[in-house]
N, C-alpha and C. Protein backbone atom coordinates (compact mmCIF):
# COMPACT_ATOMS: atom_id res chain seq x y z
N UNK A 1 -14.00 13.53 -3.25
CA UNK A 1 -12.81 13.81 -4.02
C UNK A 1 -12.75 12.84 -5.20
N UNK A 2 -12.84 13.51 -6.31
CA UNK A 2 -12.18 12.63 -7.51
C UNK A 2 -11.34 11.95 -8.02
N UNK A 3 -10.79 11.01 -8.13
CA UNK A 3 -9.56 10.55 -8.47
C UNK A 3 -9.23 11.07 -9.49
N UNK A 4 -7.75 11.46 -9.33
CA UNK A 4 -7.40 12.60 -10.39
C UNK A 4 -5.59 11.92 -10.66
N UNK A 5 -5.83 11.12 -12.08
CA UNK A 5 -4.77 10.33 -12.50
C UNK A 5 -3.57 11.17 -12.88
N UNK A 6 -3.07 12.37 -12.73
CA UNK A 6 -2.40 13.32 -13.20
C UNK A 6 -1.74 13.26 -11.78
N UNK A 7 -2.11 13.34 -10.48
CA UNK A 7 -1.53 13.87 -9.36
C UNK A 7 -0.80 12.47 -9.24
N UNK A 8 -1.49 11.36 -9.43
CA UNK A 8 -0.81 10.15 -9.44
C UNK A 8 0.40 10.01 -10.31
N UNK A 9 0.41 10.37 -11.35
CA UNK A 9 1.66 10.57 -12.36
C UNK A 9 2.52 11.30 -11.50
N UNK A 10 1.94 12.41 -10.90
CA UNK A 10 3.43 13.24 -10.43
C UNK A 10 3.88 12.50 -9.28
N UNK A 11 3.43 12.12 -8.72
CA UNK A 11 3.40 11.34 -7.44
C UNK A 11 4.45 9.70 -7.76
N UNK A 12 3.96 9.62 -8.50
CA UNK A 12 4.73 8.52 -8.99
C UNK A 12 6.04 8.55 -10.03
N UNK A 13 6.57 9.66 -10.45
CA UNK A 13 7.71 10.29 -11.18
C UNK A 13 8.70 10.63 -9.62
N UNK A 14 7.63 11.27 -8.72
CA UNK A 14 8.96 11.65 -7.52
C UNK A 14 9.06 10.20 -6.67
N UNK A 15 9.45 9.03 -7.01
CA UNK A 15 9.70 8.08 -6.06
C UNK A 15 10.17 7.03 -7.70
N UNK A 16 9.93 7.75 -9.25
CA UNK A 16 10.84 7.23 -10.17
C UNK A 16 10.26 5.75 -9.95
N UNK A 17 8.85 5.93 -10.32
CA UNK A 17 7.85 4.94 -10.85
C UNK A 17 7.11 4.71 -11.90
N UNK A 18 7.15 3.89 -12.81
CA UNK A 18 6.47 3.70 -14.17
C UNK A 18 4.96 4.32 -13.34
N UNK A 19 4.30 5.34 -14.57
CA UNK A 19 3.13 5.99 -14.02
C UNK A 19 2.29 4.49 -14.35
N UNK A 20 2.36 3.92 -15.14
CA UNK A 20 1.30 3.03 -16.00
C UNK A 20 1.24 1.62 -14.46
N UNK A 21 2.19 1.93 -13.81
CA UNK A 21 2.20 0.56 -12.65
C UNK A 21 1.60 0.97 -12.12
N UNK A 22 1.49 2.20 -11.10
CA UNK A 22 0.95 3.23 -10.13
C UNK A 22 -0.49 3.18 -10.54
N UNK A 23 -0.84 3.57 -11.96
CA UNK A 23 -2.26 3.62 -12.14
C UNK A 23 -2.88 1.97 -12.20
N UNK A 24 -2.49 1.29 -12.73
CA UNK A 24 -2.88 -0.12 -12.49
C UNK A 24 -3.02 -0.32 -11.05
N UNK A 25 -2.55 -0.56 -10.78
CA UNK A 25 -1.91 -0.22 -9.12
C UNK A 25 -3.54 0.16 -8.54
N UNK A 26 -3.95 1.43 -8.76
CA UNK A 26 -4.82 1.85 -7.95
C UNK A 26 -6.21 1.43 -8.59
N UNK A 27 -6.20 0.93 -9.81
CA UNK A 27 -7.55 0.35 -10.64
C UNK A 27 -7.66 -0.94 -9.80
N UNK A 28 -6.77 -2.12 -9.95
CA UNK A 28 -6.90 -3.16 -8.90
C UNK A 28 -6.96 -2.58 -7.58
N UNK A 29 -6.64 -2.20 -6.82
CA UNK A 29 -6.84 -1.97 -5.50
C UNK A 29 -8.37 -1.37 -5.08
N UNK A 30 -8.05 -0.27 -5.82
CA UNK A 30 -9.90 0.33 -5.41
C UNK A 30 -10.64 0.74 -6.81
N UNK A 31 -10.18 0.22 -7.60
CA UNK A 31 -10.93 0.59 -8.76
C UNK A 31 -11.15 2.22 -8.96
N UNK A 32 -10.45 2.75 -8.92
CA UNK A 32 -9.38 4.29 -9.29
C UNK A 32 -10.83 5.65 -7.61
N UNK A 33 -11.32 4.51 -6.88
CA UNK A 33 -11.80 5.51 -5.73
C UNK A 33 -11.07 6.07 -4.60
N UNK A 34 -11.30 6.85 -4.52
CA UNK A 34 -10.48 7.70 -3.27
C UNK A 34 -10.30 6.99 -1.91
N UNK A 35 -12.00 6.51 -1.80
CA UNK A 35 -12.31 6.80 -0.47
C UNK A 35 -12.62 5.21 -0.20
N UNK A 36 -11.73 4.29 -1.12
CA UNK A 36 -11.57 3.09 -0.67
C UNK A 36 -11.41 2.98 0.45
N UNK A 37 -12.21 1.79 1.43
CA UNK A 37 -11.27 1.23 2.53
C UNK A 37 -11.76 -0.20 2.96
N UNK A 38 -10.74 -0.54 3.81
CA UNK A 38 -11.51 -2.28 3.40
C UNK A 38 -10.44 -2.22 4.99
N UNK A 39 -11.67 -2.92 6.25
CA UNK A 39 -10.67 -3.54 7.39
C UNK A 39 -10.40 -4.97 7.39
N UNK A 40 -9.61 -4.72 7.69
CA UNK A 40 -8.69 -6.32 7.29
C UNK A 40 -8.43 -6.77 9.13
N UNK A 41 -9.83 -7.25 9.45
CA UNK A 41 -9.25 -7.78 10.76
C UNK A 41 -8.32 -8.45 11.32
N UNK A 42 -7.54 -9.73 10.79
CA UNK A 42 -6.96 -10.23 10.07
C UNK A 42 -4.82 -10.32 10.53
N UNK A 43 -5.58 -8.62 9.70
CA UNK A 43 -3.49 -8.20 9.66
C UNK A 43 -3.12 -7.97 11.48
N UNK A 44 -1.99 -8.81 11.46
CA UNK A 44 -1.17 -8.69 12.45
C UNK A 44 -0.10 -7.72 12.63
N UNK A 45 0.34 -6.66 11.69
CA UNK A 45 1.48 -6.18 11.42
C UNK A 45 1.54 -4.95 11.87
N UNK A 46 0.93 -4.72 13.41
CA UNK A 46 0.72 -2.73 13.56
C UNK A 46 1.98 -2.74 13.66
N UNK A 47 2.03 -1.34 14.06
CA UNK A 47 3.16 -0.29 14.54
C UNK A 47 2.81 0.58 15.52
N UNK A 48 3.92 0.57 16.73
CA UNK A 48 3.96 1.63 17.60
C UNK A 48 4.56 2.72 17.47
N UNK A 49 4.15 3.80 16.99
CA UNK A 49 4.49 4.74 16.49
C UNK A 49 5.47 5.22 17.68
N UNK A 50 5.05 5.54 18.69
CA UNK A 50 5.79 6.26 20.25
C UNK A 50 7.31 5.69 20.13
N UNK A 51 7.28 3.97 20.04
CA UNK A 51 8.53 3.48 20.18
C UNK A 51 9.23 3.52 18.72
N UNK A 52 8.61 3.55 17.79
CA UNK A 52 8.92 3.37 15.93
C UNK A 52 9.70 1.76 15.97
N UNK A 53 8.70 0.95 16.29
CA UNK A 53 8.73 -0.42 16.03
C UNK A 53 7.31 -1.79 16.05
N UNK A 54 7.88 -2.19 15.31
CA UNK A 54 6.42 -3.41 15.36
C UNK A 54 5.76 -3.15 16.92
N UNK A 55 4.37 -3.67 17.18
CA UNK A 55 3.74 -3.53 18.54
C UNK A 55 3.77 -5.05 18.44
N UNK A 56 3.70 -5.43 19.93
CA UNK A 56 3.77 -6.94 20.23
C UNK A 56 2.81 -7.03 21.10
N UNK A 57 1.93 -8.06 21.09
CA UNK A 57 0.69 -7.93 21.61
C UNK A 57 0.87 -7.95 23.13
N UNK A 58 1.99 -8.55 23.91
CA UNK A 58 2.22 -8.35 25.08
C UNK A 58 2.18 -7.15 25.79
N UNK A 59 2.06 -5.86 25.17
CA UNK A 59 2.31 -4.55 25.88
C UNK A 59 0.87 -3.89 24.91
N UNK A 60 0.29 -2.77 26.24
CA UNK A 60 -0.88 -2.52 26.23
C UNK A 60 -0.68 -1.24 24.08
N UNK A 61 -1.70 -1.24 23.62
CA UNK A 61 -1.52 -0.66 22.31
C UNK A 61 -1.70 1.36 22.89
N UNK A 62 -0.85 1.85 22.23
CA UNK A 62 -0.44 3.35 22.85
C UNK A 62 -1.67 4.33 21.94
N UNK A 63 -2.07 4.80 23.15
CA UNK A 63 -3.29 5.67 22.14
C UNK A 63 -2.52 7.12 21.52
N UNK A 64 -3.39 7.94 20.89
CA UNK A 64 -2.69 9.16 20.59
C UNK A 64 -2.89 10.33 20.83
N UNK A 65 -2.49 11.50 20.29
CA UNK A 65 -3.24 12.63 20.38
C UNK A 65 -4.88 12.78 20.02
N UNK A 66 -4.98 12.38 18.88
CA UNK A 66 -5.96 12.45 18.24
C UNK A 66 -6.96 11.26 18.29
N UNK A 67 -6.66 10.16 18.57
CA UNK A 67 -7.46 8.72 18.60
C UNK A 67 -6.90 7.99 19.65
N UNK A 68 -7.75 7.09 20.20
CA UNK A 68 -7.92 6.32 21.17
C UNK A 68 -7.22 4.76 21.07
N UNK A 69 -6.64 4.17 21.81
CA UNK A 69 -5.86 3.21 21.41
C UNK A 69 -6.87 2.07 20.57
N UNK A 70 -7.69 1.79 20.56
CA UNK A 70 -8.86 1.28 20.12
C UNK A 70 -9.33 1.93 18.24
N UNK A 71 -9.33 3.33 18.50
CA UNK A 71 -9.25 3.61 17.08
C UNK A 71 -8.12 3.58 16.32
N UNK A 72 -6.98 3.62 17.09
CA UNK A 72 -5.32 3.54 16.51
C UNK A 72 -5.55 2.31 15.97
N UNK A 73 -6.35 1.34 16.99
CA UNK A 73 -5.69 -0.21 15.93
C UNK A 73 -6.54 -0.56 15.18
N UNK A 74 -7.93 -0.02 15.17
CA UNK A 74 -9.08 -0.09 14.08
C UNK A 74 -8.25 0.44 12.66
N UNK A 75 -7.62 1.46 12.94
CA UNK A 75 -7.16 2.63 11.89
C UNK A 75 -5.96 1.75 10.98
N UNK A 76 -5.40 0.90 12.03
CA UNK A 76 -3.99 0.31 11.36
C UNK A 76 -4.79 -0.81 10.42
N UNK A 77 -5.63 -1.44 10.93
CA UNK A 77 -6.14 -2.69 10.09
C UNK A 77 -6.62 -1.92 9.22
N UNK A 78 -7.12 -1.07 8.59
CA UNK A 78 -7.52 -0.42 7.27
C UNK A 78 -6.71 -0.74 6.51
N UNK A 79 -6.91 -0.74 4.95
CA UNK A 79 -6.12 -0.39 3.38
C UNK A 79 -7.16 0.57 3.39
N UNK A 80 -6.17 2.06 3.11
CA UNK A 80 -6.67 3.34 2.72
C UNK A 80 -6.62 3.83 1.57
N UNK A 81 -7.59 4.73 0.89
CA UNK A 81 -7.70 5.15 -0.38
C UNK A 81 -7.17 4.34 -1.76
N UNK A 82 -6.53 5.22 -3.24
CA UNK A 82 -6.71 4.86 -4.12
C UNK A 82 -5.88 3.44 -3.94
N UNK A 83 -4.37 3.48 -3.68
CA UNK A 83 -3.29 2.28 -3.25
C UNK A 83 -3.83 1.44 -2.38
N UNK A 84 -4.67 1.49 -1.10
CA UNK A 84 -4.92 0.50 -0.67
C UNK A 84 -3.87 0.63 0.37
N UNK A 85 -3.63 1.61 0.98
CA UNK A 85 -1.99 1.60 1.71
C UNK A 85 -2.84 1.32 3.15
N UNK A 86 -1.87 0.13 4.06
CA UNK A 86 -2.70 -0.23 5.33
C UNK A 86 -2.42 0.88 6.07
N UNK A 87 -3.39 1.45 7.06
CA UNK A 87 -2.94 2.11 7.91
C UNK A 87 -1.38 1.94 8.42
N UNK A 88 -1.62 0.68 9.44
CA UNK A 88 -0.03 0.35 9.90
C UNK A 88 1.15 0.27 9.54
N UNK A 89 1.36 0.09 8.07
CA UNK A 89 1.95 0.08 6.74
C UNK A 89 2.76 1.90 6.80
N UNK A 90 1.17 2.77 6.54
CA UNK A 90 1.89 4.41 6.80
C UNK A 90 2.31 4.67 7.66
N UNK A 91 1.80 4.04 9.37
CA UNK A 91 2.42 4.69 10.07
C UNK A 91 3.89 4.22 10.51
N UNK A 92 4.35 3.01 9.46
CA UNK A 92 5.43 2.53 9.75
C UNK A 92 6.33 3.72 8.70
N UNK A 93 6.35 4.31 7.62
CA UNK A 93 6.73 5.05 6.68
C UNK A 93 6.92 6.49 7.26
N UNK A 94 5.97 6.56 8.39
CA UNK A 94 6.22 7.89 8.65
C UNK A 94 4.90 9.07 9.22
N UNK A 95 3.74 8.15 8.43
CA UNK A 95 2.71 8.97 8.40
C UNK A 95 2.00 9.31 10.13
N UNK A 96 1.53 10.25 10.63
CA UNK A 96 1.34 10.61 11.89
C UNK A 96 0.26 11.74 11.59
N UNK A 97 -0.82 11.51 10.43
CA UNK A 97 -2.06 12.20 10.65
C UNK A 97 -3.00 11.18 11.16
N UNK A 98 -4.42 11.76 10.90
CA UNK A 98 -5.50 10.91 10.81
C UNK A 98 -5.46 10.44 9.28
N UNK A 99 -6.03 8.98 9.63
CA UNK A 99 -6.24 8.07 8.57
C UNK A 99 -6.88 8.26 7.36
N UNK A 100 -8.17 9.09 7.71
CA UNK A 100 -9.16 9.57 6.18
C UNK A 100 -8.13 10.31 5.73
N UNK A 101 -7.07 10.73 5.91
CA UNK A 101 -6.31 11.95 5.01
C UNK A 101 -5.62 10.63 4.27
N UNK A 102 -5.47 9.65 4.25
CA UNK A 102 -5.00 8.60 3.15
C UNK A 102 -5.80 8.45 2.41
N UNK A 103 -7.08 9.26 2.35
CA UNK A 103 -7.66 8.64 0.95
C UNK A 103 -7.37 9.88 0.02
N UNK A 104 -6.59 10.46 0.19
CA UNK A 104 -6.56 11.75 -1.01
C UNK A 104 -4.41 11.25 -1.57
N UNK A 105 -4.30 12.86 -1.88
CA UNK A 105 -2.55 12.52 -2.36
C UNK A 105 -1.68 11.89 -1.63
N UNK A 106 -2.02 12.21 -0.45
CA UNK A 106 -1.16 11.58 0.65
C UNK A 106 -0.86 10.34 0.67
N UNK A 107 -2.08 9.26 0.30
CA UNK A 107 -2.19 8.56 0.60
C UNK A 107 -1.34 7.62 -1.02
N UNK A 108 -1.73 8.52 -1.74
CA UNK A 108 -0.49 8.05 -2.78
C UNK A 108 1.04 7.95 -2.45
N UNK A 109 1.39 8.94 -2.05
CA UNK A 109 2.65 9.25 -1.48
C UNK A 109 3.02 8.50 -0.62
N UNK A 110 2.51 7.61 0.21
CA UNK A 110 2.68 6.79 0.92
C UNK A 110 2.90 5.06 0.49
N UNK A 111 1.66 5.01 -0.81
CA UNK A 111 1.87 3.83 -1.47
C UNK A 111 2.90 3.85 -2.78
N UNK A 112 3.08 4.77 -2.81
CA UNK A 112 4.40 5.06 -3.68
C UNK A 112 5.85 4.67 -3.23
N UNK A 113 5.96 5.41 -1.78
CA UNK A 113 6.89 5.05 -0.79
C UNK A 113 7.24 4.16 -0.74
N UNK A 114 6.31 3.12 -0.31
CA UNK A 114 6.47 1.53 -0.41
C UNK A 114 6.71 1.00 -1.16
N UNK A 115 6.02 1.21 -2.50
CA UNK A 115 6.51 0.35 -4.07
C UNK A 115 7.91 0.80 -4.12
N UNK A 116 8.56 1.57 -4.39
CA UNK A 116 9.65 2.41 -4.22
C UNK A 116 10.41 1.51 -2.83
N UNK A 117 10.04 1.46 -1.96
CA UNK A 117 10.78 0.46 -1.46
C UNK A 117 11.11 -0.87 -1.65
N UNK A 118 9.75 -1.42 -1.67
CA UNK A 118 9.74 -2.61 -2.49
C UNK A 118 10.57 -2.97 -3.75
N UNK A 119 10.49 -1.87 -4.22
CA UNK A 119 11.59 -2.09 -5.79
C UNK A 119 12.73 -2.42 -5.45
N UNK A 120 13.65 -2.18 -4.82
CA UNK A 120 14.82 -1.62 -4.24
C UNK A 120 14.96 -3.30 -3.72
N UNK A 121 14.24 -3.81 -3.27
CA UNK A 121 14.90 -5.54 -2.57
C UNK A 121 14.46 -6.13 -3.67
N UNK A 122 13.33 -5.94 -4.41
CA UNK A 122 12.50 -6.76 -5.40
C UNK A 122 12.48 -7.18 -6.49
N UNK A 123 12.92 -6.25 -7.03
CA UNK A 123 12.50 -5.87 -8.89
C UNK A 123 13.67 -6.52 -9.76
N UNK A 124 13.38 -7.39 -10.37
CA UNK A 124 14.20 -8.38 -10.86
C UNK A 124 14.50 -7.42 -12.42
N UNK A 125 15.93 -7.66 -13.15
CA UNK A 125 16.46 -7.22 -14.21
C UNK A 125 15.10 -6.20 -14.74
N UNK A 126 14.48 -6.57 -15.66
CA UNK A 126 13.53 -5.69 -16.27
C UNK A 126 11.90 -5.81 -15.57
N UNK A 127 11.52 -6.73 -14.51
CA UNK A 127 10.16 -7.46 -14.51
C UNK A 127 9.70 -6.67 -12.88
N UNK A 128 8.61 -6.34 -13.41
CA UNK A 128 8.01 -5.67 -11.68
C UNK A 128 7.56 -6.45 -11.47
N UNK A 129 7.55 -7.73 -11.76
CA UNK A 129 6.26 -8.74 -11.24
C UNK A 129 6.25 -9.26 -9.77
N UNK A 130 7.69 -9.40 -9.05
CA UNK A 130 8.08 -9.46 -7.40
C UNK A 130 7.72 -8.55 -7.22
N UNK A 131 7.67 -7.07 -7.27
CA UNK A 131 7.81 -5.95 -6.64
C UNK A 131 5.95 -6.00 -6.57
N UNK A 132 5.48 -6.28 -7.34
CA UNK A 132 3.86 -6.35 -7.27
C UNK A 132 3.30 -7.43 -6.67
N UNK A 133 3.91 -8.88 -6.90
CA UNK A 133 3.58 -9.66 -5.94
C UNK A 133 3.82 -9.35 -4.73
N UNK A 134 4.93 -8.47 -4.00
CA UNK A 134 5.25 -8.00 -2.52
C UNK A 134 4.46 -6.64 -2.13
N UNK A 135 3.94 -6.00 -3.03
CA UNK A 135 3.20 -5.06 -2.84
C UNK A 135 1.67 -5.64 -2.25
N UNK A 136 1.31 -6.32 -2.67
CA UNK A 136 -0.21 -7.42 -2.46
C UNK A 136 -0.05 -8.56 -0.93
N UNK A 137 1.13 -8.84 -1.21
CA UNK A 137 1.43 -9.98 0.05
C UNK A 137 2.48 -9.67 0.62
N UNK A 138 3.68 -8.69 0.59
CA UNK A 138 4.42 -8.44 1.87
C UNK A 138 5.33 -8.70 1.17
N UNK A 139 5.83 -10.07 0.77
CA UNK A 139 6.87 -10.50 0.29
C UNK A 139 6.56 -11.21 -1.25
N UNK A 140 7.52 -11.73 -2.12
CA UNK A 140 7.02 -11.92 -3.59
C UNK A 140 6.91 -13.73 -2.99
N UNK A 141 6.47 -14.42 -2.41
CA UNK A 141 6.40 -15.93 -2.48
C UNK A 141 6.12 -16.38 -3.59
N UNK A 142 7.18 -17.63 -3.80
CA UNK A 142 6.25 -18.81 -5.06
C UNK A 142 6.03 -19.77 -4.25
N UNK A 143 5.38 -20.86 -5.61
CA UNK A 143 4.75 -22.04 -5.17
C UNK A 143 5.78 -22.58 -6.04
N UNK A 144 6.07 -23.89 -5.70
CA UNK A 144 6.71 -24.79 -6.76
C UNK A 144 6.74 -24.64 -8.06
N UNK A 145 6.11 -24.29 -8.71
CA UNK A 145 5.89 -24.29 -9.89
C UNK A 145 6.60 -22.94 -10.47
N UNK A 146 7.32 -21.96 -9.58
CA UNK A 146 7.75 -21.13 -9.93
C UNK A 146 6.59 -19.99 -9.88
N UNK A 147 5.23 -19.84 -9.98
CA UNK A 147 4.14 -19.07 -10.03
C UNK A 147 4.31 -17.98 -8.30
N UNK A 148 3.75 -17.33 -8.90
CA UNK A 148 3.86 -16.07 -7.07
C UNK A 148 2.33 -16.60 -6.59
N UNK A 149 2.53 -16.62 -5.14
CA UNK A 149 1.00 -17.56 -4.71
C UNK A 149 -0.42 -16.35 -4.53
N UNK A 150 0.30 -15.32 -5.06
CA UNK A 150 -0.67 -14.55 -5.70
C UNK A 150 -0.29 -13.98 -7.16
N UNK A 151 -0.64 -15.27 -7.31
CA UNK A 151 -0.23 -14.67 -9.48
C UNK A 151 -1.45 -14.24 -10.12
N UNK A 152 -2.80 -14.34 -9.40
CA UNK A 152 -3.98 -13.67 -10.07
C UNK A 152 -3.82 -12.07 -9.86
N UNK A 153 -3.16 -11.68 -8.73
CA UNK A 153 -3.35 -10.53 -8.32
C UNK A 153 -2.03 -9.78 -9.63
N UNK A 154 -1.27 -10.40 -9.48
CA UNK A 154 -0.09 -9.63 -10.14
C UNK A 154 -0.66 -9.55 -11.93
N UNK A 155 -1.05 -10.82 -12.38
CA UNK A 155 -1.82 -10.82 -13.80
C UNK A 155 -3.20 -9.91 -13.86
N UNK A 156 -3.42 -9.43 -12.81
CA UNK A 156 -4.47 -7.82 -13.12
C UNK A 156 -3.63 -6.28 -13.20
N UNK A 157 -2.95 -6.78 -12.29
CA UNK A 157 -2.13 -5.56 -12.32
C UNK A 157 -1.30 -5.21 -14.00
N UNK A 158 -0.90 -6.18 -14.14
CA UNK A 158 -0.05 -6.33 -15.60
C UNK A 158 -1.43 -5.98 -16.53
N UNK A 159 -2.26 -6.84 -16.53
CA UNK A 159 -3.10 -6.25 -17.09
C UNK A 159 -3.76 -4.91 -17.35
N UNK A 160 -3.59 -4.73 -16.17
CA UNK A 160 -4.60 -3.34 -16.08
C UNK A 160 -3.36 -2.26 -16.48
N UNK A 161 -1.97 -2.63 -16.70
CA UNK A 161 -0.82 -1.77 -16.61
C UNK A 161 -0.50 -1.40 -18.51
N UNK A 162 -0.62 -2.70 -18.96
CA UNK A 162 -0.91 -3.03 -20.23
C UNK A 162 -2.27 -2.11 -20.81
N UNK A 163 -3.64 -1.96 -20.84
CA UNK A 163 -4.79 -1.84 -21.06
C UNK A 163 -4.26 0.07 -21.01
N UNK A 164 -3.45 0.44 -19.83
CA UNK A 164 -3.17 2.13 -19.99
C UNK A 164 -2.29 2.73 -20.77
N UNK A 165 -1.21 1.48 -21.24
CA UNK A 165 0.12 1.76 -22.17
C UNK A 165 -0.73 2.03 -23.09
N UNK A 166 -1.85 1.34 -23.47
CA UNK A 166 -2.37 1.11 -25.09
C UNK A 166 -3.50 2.87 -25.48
């Protein structure tokens, strides 16, 4: 599948998102490929879909229709397609397919969801720059200096957001 920056525009108009963030957005993340994916052994943050709340490692992980509790939590540690959206991330939003279907529109719609949420606690007077630092790390953190402790990540995004305005 091609990445096709037009479906992203529409995709990003219905959740009333600058298209030019969205496409930056997916140039940093996977460099505008579909079929990005990157496991992040790492992330702690699944979801139990059965109960619709965080999973706590004390209770056994719930398999599904379709995948095995083992591929459920392989599936959650993923960032899927163009956004980079974690598995566990969609299935906290709602999502209840299989995972490769995040590398196509869906999977926009999902990282849209989130920015779109993110905006909503984040987005300071005119500046997406929290809402993109919390998009990358969860929450917008600084360091003393006032800087987000991922300010390289947010200065590509601006960049790359800038480079599509032009």
């Amino acid at each position: 599948m091609i990445f096709d920056p037009y479906i992203a525009i529409n995709i990003a108009s219905e959740y009333y998102l600058p298209s030019e963030l969205v496409l930056a957005i997916i140039k940093v993340e996977s460099g505008n490929n579909c079929f990005a994916m990157r496991y992040e052994p790492t992330y702690q943050w699944l979801w139990d879909v059965e109960k619709r709340t965080p999973w706590h490692d004390r209770e056994p992980f719930p398999s599904y229709a379709f995948s095995s509790s083992e591929t459920e939590r392989i599936g959650q540690k993923i960032s899927w397609g163009p956004m980079q959206i974690m598995g566990a991330l969609a299935r906290e939003l709602g999502y209840s397919d299989r995972f490769p279907k995040l590398c196509g529109p869906t999977g926009l719609h999902y990282g849209c969801k989130y920015l779109a949420r993110l905006a909503t606690r984040f987005k300071e007077d005119d500046s997406w720059d929290p809402v993109v630092a919390a998009y990358n790390a969860g929450v917008p953190r600084r360091t003393p200096d006032n800087r987000f402790v991922n300010q390289d990540y947010v200065d590509s995004v601006t960049k790359a957001a800038r480079k599509i305005m032009t």
